[in-house]
Protein backbone atom coordinates (compact mmCIF):
# COMPACT_ATOMS: atom_id res chain seq x y z
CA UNK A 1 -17.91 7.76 8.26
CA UNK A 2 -18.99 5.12 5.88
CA UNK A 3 -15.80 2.66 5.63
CA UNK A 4 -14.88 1.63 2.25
CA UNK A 5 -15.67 -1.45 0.55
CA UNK A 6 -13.47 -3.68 -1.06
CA UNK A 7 -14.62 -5.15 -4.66
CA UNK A 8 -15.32 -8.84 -4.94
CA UNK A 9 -13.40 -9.27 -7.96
CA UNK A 10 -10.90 -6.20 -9.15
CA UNK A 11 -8.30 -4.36 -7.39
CA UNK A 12 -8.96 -1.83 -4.48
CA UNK A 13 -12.35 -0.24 -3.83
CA UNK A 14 -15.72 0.09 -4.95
CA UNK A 15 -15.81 3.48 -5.48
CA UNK A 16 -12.55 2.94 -7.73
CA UNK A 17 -14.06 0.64 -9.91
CA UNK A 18 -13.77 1.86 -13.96
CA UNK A 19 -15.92 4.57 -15.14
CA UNK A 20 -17.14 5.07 -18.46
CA UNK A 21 -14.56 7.52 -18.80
CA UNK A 22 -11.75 5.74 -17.96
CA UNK A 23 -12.82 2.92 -20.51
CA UNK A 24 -12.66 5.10 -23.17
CA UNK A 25 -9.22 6.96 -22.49
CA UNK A 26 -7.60 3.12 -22.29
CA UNK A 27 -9.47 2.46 -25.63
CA UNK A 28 -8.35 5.55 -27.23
CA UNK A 29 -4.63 4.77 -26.40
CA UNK A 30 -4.82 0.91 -26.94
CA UNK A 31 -6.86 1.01 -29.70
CA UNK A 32 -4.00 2.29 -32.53
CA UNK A 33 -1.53 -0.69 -31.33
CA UNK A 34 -4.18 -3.07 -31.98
CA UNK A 35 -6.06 -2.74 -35.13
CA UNK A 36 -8.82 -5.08 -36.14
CA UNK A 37 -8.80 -5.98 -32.26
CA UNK A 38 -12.73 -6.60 -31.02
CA UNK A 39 -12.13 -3.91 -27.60
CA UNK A 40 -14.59 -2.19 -26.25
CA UNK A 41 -16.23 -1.53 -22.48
CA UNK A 42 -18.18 -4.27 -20.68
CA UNK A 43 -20.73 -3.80 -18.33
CA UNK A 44 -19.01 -4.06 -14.82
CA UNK A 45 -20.30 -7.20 -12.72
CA UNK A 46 -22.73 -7.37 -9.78
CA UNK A 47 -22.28 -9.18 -6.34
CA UNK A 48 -25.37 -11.19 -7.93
CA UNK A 49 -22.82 -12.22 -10.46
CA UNK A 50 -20.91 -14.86 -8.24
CA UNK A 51 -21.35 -17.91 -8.78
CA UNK A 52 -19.33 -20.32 -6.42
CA UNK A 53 -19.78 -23.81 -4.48
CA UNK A 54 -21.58 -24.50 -1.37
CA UNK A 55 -19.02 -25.05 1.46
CA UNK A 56 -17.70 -28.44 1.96
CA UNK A 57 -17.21 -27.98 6.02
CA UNK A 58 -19.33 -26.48 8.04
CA UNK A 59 -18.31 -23.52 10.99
CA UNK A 60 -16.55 -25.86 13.73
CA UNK A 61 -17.91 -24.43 16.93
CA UNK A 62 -14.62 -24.22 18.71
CA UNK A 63 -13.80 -21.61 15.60
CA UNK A 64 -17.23 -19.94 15.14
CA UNK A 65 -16.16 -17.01 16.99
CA UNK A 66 -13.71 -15.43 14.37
CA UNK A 67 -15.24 -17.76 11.15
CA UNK A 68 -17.26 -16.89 8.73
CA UNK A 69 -18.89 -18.52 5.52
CA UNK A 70 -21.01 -16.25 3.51
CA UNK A 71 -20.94 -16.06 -0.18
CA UNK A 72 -18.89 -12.63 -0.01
CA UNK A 73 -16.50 -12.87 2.35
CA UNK A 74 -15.81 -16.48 0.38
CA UNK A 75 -15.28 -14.45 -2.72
CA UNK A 76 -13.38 -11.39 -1.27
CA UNK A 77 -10.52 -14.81 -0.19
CA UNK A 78 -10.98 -16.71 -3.52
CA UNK A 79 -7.99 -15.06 -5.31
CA UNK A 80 -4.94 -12.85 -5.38
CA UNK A 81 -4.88 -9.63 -7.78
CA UNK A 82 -2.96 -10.85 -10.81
CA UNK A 83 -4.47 -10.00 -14.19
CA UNK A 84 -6.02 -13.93 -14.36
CA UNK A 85 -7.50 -13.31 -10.85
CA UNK A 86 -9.28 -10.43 -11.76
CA UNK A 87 -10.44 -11.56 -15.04
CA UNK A 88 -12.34 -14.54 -13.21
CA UNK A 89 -13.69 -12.33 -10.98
CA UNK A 90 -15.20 -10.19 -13.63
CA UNK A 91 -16.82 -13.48 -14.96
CA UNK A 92 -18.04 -14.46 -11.76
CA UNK A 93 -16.17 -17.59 -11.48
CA UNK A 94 -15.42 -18.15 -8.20
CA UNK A 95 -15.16 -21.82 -8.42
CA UNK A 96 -11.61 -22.58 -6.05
CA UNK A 97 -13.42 -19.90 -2.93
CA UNK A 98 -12.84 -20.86 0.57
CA UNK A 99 -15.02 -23.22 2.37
CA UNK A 100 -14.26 -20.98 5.41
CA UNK A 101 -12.65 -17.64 6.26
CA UNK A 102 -11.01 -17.28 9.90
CA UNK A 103 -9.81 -13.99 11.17
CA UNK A 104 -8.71 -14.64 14.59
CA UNK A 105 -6.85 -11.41 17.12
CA UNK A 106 -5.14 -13.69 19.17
CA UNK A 107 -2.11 -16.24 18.87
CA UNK A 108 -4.12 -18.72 20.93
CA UNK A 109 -6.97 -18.46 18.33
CA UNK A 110 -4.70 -18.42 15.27
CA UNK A 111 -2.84 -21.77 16.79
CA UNK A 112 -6.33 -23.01 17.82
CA UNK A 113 -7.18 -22.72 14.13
CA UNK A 114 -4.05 -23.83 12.94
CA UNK A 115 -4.87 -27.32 15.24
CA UNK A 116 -8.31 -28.06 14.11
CA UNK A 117 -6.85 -27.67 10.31
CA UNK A 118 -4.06 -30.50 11.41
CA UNK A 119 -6.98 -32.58 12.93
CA UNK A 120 -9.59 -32.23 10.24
CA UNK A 121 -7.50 -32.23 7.02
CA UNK A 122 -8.71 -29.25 5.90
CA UNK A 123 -5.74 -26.65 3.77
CA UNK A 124 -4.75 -23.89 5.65
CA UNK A 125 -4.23 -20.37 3.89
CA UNK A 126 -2.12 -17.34 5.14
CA UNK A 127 -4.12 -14.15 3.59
CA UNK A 128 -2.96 -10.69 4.48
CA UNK A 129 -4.10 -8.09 1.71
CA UNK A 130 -5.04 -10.64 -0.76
CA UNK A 131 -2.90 -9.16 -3.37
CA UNK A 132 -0.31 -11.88 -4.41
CA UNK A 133 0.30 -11.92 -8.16
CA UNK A 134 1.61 -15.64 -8.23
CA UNK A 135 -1.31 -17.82 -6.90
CA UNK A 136 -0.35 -17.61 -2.90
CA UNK A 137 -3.89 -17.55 -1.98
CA UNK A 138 -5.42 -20.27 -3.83
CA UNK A 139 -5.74 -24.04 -3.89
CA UNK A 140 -5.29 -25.49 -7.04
CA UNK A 141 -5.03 -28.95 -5.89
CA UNK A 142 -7.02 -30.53 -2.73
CA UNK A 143 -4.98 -33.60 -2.95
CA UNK A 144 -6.06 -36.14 0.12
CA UNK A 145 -7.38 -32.48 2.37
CA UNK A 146 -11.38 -32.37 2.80
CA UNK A 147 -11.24 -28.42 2.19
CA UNK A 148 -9.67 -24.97 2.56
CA UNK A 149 -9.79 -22.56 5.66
CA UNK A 150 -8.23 -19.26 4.31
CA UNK A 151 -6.76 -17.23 7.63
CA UNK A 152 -7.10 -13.62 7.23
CA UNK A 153 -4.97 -11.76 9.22
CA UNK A 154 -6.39 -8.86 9.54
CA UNK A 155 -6.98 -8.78 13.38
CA UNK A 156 -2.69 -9.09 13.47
CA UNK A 157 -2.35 -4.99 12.87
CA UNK A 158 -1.20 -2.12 15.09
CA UNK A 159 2.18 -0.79 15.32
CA UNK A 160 2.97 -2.23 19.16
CA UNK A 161 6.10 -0.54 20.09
CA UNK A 162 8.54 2.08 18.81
CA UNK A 163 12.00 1.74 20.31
CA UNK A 164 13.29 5.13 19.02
CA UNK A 165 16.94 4.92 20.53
CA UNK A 166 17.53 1.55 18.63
CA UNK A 167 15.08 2.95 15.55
CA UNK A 168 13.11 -0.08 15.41
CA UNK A 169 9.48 -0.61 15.67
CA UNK A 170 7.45 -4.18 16.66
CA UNK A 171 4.92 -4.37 14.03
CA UNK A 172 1.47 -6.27 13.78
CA UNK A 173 1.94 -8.89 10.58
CA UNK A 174 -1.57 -7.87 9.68
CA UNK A 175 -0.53 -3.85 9.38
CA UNK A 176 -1.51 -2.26 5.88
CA UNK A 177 1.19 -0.07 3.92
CA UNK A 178 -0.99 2.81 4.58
CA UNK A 179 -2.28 2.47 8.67
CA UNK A 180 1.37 1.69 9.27
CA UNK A 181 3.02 4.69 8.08
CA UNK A 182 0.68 7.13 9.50
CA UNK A 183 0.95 5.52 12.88
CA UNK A 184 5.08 5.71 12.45
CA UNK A 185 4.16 9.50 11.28
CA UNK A 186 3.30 10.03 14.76
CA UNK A 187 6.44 9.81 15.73
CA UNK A 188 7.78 11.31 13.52
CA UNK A 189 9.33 7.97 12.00
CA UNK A 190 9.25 5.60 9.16
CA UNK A 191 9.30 2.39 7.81
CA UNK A 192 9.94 3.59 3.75
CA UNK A 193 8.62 0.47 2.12
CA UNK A 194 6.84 0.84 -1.22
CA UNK A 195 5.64 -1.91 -3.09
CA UNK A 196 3.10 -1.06 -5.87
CA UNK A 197 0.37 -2.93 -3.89
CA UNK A 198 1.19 -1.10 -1.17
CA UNK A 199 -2.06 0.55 -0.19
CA UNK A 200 -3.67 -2.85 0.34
CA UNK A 201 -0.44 -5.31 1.46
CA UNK A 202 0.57 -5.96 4.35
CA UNK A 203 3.70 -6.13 6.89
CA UNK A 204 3.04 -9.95 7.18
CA UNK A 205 2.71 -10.20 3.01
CA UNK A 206 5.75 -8.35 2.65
CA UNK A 207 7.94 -10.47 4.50
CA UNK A 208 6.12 -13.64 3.61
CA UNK A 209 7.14 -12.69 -0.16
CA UNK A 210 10.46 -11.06 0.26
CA UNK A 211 8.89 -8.03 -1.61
CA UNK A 212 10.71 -5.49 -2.60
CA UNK A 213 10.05 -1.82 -2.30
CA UNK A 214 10.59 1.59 -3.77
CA UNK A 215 14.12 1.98 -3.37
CA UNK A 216 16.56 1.39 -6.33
CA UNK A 217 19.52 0.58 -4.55
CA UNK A 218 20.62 -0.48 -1.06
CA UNK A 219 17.29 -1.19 0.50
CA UNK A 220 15.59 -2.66 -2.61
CA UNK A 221 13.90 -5.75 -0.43
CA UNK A 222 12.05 -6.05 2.86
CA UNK A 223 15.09 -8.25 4.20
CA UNK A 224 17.30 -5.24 4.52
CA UNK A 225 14.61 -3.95 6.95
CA UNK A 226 13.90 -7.04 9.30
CA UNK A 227 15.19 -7.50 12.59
CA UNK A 228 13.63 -9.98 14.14
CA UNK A 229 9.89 -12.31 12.94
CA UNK A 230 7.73 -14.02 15.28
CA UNK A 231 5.18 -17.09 13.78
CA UNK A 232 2.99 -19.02 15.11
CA UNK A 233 3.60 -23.02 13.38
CA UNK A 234 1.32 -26.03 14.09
CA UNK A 235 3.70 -27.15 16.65
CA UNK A 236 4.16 -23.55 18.62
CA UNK A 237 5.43 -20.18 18.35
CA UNK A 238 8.92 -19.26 17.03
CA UNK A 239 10.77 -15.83 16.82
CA UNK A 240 14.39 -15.30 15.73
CA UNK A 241 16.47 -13.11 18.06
CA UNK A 242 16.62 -9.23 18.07
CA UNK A 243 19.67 -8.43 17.33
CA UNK A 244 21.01 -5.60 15.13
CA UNK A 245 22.78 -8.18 12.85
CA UNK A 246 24.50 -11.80 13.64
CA UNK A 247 27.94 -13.44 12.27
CA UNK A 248 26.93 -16.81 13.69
CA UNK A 249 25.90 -19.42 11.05
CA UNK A 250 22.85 -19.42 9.09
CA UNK A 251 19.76 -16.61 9.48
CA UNK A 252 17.01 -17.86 10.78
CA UNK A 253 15.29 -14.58 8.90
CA UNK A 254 16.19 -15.75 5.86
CA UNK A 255 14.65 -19.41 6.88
CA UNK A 256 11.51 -17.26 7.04
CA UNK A 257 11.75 -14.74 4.39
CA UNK A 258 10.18 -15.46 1.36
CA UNK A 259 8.27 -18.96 2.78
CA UNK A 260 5.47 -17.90 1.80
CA UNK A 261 3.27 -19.34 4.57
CA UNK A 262 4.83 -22.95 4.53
CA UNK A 263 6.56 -22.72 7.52
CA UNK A 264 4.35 -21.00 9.67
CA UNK A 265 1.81 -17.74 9.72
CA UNK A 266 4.11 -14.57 10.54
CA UNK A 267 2.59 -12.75 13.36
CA UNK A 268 4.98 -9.69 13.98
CA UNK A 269 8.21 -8.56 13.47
CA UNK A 270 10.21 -6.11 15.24
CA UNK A 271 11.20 -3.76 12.02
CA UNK A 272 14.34 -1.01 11.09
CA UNK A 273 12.27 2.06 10.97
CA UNK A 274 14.34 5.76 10.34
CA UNK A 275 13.30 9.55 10.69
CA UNK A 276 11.40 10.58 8.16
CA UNK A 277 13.13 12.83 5.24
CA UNK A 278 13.51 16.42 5.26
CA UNK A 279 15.37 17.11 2.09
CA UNK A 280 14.80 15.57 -1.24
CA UNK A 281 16.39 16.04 -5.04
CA UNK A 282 15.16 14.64 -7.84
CA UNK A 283 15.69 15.08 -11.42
CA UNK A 284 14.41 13.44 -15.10
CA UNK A 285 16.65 12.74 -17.66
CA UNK A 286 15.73 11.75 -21.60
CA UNK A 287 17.63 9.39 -24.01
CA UNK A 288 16.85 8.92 -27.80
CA UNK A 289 18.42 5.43 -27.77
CA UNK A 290 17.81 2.50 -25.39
CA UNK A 291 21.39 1.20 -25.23
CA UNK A 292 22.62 4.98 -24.11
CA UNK A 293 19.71 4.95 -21.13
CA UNK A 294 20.57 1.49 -19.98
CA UNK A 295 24.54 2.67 -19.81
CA UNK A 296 23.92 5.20 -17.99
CA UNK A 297 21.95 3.75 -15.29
CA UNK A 298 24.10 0.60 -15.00
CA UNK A 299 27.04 3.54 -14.41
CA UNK A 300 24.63 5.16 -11.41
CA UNK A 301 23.99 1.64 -10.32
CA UNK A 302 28.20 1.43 -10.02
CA UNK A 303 28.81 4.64 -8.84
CA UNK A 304 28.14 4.24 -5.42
CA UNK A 305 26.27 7.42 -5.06
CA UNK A 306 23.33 5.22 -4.31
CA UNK A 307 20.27 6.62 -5.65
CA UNK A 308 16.79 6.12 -3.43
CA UNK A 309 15.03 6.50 -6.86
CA UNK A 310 16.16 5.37 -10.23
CA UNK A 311 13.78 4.31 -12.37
CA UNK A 312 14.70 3.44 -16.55
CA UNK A 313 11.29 3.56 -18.51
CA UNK A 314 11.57 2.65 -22.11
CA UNK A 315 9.44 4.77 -24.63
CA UNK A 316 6.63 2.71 -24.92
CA UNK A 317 6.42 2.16 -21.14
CA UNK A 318 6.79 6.05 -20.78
CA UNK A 319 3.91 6.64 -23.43
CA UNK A 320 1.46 4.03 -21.67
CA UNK A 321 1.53 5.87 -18.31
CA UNK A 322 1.71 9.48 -20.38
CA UNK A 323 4.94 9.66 -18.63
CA UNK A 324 6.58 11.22 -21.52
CA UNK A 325 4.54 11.64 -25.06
CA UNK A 326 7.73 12.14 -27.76
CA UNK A 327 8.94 8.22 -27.74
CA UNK A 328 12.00 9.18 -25.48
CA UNK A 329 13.48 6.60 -22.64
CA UNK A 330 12.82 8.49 -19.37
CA UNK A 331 15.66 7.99 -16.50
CA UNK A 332 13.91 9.26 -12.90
CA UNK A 333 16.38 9.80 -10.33
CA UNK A 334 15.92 10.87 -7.10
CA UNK A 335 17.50 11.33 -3.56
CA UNK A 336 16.05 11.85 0.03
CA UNK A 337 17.94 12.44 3.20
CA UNK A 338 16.83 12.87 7.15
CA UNK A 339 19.15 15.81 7.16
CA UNK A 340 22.06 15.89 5.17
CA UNK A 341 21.74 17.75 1.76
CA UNK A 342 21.70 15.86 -1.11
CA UNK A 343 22.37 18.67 -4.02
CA UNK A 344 25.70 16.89 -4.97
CA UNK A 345 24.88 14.07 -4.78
CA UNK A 346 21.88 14.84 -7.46
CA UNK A 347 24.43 17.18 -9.41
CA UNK A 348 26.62 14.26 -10.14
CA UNK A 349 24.17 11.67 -10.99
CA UNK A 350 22.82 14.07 -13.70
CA UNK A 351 26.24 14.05 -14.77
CA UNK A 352 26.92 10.63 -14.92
CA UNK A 353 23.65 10.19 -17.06
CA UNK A 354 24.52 13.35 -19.42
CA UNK A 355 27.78 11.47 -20.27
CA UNK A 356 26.17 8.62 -21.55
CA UNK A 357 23.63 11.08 -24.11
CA UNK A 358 20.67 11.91 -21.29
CA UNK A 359 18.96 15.26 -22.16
CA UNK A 360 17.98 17.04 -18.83
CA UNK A 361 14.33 17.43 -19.01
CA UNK A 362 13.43 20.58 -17.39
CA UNK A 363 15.35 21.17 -13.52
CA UNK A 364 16.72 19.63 -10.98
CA UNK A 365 14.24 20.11 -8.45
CA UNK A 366 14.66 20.33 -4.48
CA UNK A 367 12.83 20.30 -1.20
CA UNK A 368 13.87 21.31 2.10
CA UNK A 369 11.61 20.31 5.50
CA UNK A 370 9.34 23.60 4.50
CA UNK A 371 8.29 22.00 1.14
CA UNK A 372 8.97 18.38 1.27
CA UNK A 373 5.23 17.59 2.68
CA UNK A 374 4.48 19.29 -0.30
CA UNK A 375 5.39 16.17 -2.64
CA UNK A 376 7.17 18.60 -5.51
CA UNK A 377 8.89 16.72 -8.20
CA UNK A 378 9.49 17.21 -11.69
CA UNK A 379 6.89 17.04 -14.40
CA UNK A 380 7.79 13.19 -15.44
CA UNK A 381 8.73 12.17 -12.08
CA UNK A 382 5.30 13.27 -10.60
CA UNK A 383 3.75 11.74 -13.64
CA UNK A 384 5.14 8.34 -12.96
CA UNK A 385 4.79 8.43 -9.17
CA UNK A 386 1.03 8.79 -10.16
CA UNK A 387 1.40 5.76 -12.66
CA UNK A 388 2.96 3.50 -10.43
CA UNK A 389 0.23 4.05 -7.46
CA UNK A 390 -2.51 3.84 -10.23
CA UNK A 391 -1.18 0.68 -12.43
CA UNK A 392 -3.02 -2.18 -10.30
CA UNK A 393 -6.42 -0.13 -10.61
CA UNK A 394 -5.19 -0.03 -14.95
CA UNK A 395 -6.14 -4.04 -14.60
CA UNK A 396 -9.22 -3.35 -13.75
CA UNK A 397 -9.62 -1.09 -16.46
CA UNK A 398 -7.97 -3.60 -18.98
CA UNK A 399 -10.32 -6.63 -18.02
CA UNK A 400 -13.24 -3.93 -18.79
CA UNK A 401 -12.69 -3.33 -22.28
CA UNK A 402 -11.04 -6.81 -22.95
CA UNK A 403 -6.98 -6.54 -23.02
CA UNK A 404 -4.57 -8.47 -21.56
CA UNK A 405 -2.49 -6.90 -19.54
CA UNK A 406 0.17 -8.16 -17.18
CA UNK A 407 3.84 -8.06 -15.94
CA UNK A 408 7.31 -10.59 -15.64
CA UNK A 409 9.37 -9.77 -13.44
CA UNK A 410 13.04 -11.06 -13.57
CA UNK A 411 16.65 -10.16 -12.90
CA UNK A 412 19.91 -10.86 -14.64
CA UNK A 413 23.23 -8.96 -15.36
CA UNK A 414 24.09 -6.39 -17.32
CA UNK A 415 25.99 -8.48 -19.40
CA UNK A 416 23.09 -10.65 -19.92
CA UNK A 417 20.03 -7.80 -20.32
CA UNK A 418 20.28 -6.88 -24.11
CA UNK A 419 19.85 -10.73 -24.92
CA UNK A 420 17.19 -11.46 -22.41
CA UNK A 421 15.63 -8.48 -23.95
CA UNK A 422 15.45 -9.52 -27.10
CA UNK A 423 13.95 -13.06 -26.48
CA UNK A 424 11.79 -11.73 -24.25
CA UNK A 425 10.13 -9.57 -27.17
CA UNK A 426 10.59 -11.92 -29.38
CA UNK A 427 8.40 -15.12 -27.39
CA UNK A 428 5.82 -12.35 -26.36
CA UNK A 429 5.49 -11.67 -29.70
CA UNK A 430 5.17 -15.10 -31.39
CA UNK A 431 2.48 -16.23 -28.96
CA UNK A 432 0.55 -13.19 -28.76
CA UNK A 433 0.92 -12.76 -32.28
CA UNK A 434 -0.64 -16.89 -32.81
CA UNK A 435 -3.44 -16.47 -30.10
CA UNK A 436 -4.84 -12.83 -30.00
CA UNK A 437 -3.63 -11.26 -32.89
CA UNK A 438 -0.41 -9.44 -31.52
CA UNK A 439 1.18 -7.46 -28.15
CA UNK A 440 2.62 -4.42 -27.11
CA UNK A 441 6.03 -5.42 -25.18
CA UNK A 442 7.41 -2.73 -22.33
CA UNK A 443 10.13 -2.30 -20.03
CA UNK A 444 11.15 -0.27 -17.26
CA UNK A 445 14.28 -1.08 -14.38
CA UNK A 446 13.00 -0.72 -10.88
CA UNK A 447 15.93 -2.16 -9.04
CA UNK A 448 19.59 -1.87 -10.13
């Protein structure tokens, strides 16, 4: 079979890349919030399209086993997938690529790599999926290095061992969201960490990042999964100690977490992994007023019931993913278990939320071991699922027809939300408003 190739400039695949059809339905929808806006579809760019520098370096031999230098593979490590990356790409500026791509297998070849960078002067960059959102795989600034050797760890995969009686797993850095959970499927395991990029992120990214997943509460980061991360630095290898937890001083973990390559390139890390669930709950709940919908999940977030899923949409964000179409706030809760039944626990969430004004939208709806395979969920809870998978490939879509789309992520209390809200709106407003004639501003909670 034919493997899949990745696109040189948006998010995902080729053979995801906007259609004619999907230009128009994000025209059709965008096209009433912006009148007088000049949208419409562009002609989708060509690898001929590229334009980019010739290398600075040349292939070192000691290297020219696992490095590469041609114009594609250059371009396919010349950005991350925020909305500025991609619009470049569709331009075909390419301008900050590479000089050289490694992808070693080994530690010996990643430190031999990670040597001749020291020697020659020459940047080194981590790059797992390539889908950072913040710059991590760019050089802006050269400052006194000769070039930029981006490290693709790709050749770092594999789950390497399961240790079932401990339920953790020793995982390849390089591992993809998807290859990594079908090889925990196996046995019958998983790992249960969702970021929206997950189809195309990796183990390695995830940590690097401190990303966090598709769980509301308790597990909401990669941290609360990590037992133990091997690197491989300029000056040797380092791993922390395997240890269920530790009371004694300072995590090393946590020195690692989030570092973002600075420290060192993150080889593997021994993970918590759990059985996969057999018995799920979920249930939607609808709000005519903002301030109700935002009560009610700050009381779920203080309940300790614990939700795996509980996910706030304003109206607007509801309407752009066609989670719901009448201008309600949409609450999605859900709860998954390895065996213990979760129909109370469901029962009194929907509770909590109807005593704060939340309109049960159709049923509560459960799955046992016999179903849960199946993927059964409400009408707006399927419906978002869907959106969230889809969003990154919306960019692509966006850059197409000429919008500007793009996301800020932040935190704060609950005291402090309604305020933050409201500037929020307000700056988006005034600058969009000044420079391309106006914005539509949504919201949604994904981690309470």
């Amino acid at each position: 079979m034919k493997a899949r190739r990745r696109s040189f400039w948006a998010w995902g695949f080729e053979d995801r890349l906007p259609s004619s059809e999907d230009q128009r339905g994000l025209l059709a929808m965008a096209s009433p919030f912006f009148p007088g806006a000049e949208l419409g579809p562009r002609e989708l760019p060509e690898d001929s399209a590229v334009r980019m520098p010739e290398p600075r370096l040349a292939t070192p031999d000691q290297l020219s086993e696992w490095t590469e230098q041609d114009p594609r593979t250059r371009a396919l490590h010349t950005y991350g997938r925020a909305y500025r990356d991609i619009a470049r790409g569709f331009e075909g500026d390419f301008g900050r690529a590479p000089d050289l791509v490694a992808t070693p297998t080994t530690e010996d070849q990643l430190a031999a790599t990670l040597e001749w960078c020291e020697r020659e002067r020459v940047a080194a960059v981590p790059f797992g999926g390539g889908t950072s959102v913040v710059g991590g795989v760019e050089v802006e600034e050269l400052g006194d290095m000769r070039g930029v050797l981006t490290i693709d760890l790709g050749g770092f995969g594999g789950v390497r061992e399961v240790d079932r009686r401990s339920l953790s797993a020793r995982i390849g850095a390089g591992s993809m969201g998807p290859a990594l959970e079908a090889e925990l499927a196996e046995h019958g395991l998983t790992l249960r960490h969702y970021p929206q990029s997950f189809e195309l992120s990796t183990l390695g990214g995830w940590l690097a990042t401190r990303a966090g997943g598709h769980f509301a509460t308790r597990y909401t980061h990669i941290d609360d999964l990590t037992q133990s991360i091997r690197m491989i630095t300029p000056r040797g290898s380092w791993q922390s100690l395997r240890v269920p937890a530790s009371g004694a001083g300072p995590s090393p973990d946590r020195w690692v977490l989030g570092s973002e390559g600075a420290l060192g390139i993150i080889t593997e890390a021994w993970m918590r992994i759990r059985p996969r669930p057999t018995r799920r709950a979920g249930a939607t709940l609808k709000f005519a007023k903002l301030e109700n919908a935002v009560d009610a999940t700050r009381a779920l977030a203080q309940s300790r019931l614990y939700p795996d899923n509980c996910r706030l949409l304003d109206s607007r964000e509801a309407l752009l993913h066609k989670v719901s179409m009448d201008m309600k706030h949409v609450l999605v809760l859900g709860f998954e278990s390895a065996g213990d039944p979760v129909d109370s626990l469901i029962e009194r969430a929907v509770e909590l939320a109807q005593d704060h004004g939340g309109q049960l939208s159709g049923e509560i709806v459960h799955t046992d071991r016999t179903t849960v395979d199946s993927q059964r969920r409400s009408q707006e809870a399927g419906a978002w699922r869907s959106a969230f998978i889809d969003a990154p490939y919306l960019l692509n879509t966006a850059v197409s027809v000429g919008l500007i789309v793009d996301t800020f992520e932040t935190a704060c209390t609950w005291t402090a939300f309604p305020e933050l809200r409201r500037k929020v709106i307000a700056a988006v407003n005034e600058v969009a408003g000044r420079e391309c004639g106006g914005a539509l501003v949504t919201m949604r909670f994904t981690h309470v």
